[in-house]
Protein backbone atom coordinates (compact mmCIF):
# COMPACT_ATOMS: atom_id res chain seq x y z
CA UNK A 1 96.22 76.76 99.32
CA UNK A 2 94.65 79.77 98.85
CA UNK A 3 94.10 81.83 96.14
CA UNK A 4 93.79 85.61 96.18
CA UNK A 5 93.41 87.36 92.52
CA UNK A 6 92.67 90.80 94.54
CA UNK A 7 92.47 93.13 97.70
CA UNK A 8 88.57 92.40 97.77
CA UNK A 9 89.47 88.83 97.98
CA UNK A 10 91.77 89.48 101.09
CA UNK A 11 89.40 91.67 102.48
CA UNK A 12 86.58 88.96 102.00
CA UNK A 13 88.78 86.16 103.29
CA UNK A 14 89.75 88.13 106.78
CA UNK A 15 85.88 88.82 106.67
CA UNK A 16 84.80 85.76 106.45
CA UNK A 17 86.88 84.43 109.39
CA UNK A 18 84.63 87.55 111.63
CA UNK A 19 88.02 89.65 111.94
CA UNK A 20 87.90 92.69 110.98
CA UNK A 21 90.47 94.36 107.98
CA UNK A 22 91.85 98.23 108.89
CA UNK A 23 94.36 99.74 107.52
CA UNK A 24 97.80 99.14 108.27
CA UNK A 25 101.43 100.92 108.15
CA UNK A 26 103.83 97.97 109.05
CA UNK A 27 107.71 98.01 109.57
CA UNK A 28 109.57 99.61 106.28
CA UNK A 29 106.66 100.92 104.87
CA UNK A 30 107.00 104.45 105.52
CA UNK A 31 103.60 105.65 105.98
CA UNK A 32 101.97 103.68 103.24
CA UNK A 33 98.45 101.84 104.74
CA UNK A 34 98.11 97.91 103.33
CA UNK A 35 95.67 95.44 104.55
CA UNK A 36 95.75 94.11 108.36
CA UNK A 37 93.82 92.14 110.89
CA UNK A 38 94.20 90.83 114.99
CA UNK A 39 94.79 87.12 115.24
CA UNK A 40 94.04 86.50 118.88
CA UNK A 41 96.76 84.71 121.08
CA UNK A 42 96.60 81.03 120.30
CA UNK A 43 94.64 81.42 117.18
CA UNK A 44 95.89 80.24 113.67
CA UNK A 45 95.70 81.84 110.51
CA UNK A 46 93.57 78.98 108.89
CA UNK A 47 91.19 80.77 106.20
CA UNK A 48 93.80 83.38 105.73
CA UNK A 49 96.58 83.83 103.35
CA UNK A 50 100.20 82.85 104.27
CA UNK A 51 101.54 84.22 101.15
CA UNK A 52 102.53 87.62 101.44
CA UNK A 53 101.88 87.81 104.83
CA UNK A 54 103.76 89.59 108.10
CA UNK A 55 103.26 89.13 111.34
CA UNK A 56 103.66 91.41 114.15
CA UNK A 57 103.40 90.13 117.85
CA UNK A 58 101.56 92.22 120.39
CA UNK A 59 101.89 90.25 123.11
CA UNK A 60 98.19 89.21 123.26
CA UNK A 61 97.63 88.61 119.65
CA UNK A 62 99.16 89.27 116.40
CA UNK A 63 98.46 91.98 113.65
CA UNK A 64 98.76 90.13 109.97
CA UNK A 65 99.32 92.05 107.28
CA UNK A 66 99.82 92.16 103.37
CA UNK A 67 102.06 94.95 102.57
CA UNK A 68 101.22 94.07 98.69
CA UNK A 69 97.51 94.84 99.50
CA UNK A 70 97.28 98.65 99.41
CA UNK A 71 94.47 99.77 101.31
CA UNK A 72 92.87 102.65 99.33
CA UNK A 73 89.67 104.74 99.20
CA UNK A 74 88.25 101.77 97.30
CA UNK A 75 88.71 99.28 99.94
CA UNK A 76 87.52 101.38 102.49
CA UNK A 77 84.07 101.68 100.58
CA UNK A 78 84.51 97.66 100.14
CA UNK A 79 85.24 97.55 104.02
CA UNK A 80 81.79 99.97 104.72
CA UNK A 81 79.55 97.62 102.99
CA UNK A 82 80.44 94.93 104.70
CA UNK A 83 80.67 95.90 108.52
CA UNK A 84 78.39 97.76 110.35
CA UNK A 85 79.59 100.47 112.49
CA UNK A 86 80.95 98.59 115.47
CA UNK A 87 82.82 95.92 113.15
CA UNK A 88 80.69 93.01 112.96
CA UNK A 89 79.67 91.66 109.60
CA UNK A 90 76.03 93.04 108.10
């Protein structure tokens, strides 16, 4: 089970599984951005947090996301250091 005490913990955990976190509006959240990431087709969610997460189907893949993780101005600074431009990890 995993253990997330913050948003930079989400953020590192999608990371660290080379997806890449944006931000998010899902269903009833009425324009408010949270945390997100594609799960390809056939993939699982193994390094990721089922608590507090939503999936969406796409048809080829899945977005994830934790409505409870507000993506601010803060965790798009977090998000900077750790990507490089095109979205791979530095």
């Amino acid at each position: 089970m995993m253990i997330l005490n913050t948003t930079m913990d989400l953020v590192d955990a999608i990371v660290n599984r080379e997806l890449v976190p944006f931000a998010y509006s899902g269903r009833h959240m009425y324009g408010q951005d949270c945390v997100a990431c594609v799960v390809d087709e056939g993939s699982d969610m193994d390094g990721l947090p089922k608590e507090g997460a939503t999936v969406d189907n796409m048809g080829k893949g899945y977005v994830v996301y934790w409505t409870r993780a507000e993506w601010t101005d803060g965790v798009q600074e977090y998000v900077d250091t750790l990507l490089d431009p095109s979205g791979k990890a530095k």
